[in-house]
C-alpha atoms as a PDB file:
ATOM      1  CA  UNK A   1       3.583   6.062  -5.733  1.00  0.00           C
ATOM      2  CA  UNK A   2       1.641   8.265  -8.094  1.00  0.00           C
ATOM      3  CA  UNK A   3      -1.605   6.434  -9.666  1.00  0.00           C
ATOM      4  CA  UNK A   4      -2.552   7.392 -13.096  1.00  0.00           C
ATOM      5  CA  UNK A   5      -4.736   5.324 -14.631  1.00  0.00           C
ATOM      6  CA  UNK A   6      -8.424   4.850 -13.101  1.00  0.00           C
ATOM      7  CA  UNK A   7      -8.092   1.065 -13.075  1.00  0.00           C
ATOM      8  CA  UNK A   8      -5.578  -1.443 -12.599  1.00  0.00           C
ATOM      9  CA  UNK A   9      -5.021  -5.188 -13.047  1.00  0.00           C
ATOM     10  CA  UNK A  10      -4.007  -7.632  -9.976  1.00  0.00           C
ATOM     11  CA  UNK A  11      -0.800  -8.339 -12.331  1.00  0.00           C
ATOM     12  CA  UNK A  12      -0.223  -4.460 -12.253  1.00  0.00           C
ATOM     13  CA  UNK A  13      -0.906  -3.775  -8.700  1.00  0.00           C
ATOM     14  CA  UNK A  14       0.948  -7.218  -7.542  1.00  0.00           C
ATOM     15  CA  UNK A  15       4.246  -5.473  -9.309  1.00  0.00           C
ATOM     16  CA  UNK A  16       4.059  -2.347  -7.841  1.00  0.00           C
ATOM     17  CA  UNK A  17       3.486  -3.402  -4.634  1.00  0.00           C
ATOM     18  CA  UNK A  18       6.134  -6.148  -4.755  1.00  0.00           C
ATOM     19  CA  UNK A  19       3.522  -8.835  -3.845  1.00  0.00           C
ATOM     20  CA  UNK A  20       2.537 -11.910  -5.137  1.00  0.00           C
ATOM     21  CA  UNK A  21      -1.258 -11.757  -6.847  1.00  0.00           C
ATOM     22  CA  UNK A  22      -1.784 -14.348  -4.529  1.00  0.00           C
ATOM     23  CA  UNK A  23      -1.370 -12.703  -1.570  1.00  0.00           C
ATOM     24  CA  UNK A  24      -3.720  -9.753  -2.804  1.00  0.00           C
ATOM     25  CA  UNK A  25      -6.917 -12.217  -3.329  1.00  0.00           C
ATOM     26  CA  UNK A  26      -6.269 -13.930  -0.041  1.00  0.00           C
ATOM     27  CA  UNK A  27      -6.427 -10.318   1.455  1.00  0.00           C
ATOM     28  CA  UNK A  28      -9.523 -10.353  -0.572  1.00  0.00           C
ATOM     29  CA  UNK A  29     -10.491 -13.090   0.919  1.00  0.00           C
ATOM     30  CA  UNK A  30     -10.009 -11.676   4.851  1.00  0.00           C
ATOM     31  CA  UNK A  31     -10.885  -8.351   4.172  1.00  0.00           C
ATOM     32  CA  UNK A  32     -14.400  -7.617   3.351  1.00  0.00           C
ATOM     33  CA  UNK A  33     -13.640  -3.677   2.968  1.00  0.00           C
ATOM     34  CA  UNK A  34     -11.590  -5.037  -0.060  1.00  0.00           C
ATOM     35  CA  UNK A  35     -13.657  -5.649  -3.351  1.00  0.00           C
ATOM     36  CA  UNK A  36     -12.582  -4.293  -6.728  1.00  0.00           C
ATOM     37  CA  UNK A  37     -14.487  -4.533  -9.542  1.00  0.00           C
ATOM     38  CA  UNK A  38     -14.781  -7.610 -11.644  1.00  0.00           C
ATOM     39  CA  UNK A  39     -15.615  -8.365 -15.339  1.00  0.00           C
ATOM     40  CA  UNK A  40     -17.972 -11.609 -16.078  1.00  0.00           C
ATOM     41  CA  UNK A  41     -15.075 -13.677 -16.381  1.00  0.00           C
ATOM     42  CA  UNK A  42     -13.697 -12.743 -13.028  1.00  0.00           C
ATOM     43  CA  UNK A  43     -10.786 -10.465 -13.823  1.00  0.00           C
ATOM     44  CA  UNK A  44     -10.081  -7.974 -11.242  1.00  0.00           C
ATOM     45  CA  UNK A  45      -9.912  -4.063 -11.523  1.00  0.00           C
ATOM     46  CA  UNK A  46      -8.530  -2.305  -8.702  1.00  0.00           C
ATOM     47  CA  UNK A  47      -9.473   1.384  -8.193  1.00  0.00           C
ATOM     48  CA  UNK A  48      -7.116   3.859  -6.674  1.00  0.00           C
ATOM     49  CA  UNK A  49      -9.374   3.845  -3.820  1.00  0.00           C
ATOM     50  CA  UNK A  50      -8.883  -0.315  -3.495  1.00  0.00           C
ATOM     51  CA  UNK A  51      -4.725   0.390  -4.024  1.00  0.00           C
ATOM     52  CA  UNK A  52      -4.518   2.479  -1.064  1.00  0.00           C
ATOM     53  CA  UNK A  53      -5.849  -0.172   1.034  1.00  0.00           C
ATOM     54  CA  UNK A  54      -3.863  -2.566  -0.394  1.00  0.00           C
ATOM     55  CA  UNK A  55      -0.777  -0.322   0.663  1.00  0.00           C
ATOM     56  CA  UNK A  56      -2.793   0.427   4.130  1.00  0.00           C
ATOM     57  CA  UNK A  57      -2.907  -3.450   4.992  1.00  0.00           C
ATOM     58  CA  UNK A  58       0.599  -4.085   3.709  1.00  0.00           C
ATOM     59  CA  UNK A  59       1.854  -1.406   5.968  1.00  0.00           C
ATOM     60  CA  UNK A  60      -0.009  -2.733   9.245  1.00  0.00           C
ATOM     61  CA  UNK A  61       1.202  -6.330   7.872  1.00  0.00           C
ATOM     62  CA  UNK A  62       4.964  -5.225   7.293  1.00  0.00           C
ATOM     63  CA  UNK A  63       5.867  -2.349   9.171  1.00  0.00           C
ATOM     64  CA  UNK A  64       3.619  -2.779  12.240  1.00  0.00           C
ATOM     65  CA  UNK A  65       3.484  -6.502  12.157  1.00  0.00           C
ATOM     66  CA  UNK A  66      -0.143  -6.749  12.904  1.00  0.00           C
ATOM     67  CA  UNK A  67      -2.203  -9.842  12.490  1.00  0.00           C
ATOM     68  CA  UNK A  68      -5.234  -9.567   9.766  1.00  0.00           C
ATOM     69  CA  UNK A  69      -7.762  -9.437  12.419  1.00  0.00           C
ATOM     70  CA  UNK A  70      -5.751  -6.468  14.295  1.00  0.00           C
ATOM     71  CA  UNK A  71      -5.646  -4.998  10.455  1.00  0.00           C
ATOM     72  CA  UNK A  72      -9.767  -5.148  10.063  1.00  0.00           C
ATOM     73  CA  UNK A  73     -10.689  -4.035  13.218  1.00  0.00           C
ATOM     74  CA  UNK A  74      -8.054  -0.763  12.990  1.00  0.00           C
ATOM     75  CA  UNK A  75      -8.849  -0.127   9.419  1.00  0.00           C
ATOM     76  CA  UNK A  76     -13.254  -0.777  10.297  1.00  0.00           C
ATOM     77  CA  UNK A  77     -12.831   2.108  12.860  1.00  0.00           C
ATOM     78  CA  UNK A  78     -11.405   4.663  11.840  1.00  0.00           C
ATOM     79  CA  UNK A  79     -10.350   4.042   7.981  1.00  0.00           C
ATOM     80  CA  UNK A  80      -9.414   7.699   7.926  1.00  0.00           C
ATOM     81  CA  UNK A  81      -7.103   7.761  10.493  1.00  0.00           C
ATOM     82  CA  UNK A  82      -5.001   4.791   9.637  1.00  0.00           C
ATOM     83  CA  UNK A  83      -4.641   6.346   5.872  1.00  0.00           C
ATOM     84  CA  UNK A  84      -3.325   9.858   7.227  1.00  0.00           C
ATOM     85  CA  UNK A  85      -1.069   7.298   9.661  1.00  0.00           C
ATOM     86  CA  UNK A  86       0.318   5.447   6.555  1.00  0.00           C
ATOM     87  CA  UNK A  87       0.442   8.888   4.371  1.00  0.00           C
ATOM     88  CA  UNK A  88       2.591  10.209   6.930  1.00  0.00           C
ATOM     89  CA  UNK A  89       4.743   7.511   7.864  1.00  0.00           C
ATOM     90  CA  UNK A  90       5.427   7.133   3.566  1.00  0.00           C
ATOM     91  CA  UNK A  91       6.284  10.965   3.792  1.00  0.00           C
ATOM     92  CA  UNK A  92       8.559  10.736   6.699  1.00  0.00           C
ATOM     93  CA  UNK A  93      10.460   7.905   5.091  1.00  0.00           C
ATOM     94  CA  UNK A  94      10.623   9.941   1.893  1.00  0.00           C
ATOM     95  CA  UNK A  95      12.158  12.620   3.349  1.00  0.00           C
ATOM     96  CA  UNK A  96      14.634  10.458   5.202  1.00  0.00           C
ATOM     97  CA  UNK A  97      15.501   9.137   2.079  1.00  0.00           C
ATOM     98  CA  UNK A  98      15.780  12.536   0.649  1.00  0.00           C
ATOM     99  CA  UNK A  99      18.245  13.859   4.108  1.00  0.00           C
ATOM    100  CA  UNK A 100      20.538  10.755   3.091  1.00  0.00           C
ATOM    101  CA  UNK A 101      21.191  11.078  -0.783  1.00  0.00           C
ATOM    102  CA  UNK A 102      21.483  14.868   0.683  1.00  0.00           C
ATOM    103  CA  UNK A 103      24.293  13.689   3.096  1.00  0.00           C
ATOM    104  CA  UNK A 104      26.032  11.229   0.780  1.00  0.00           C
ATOM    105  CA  UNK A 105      26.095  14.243  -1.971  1.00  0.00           C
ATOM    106  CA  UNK A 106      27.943  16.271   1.035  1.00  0.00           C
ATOM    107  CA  UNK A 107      30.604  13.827   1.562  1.00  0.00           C
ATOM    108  CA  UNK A 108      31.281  13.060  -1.763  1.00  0.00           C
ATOM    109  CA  UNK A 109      32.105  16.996  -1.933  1.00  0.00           C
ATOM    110  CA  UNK A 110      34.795  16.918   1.073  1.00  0.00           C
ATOM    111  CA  UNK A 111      36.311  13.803  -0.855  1.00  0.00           C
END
């Protein structure tokens, strides 16, 4: 997912995650790592920076089905490492998904 703008609203980052803006402030709520910027009327901004922990704790949540206590104390050690772990995971499915519309292209040739 390619970030372009410096700032993003919980409405925005609930869509392109595919999560419910509810789900992102109770992760606010759990994670104290987690604390975008807000206006004086409470509106959330969520830096790139915040975004990629958002997708960091979704993976650990989804993929790895880790609790939200497992997800703080992995992420509060070594924040680095679980990034390049979830960078390289998202690569390796990209390229997977790559290697199949490859393969389907292939048949569709020996039709």
């Amino acid at each position: 997912m390619q970030l372009t703008k410096q700032y993003y609203s919980i409405g925005e980052v609930a869509e392109m995650m595919g999560l419910a803006t509810s789900k992102l402030r109770f992760w606010e709520s759990k994670f104290d790592f987690l604390q975008p910027k807000t206006n004086s009327k409470g509106t959330r901004f969520y830096s790139q920076e915040d975004i990629k922990l958002l997708q960091l704790i979704a993976y650990y949540a989804d993929e790895k089905g880790m609790t939200l206590e497992g997800i703080a104390a992995q992420i509060k050690k070594n924040k680095h490492k679980a990034q390049n772990e979830y960078s390289v995971t998202e690569e390796l499915a990209h390229l997977r998904d790559e290697i199949y519309a490859i393969r389907a292209e292939m048949n569709k040739l020996k039709e």
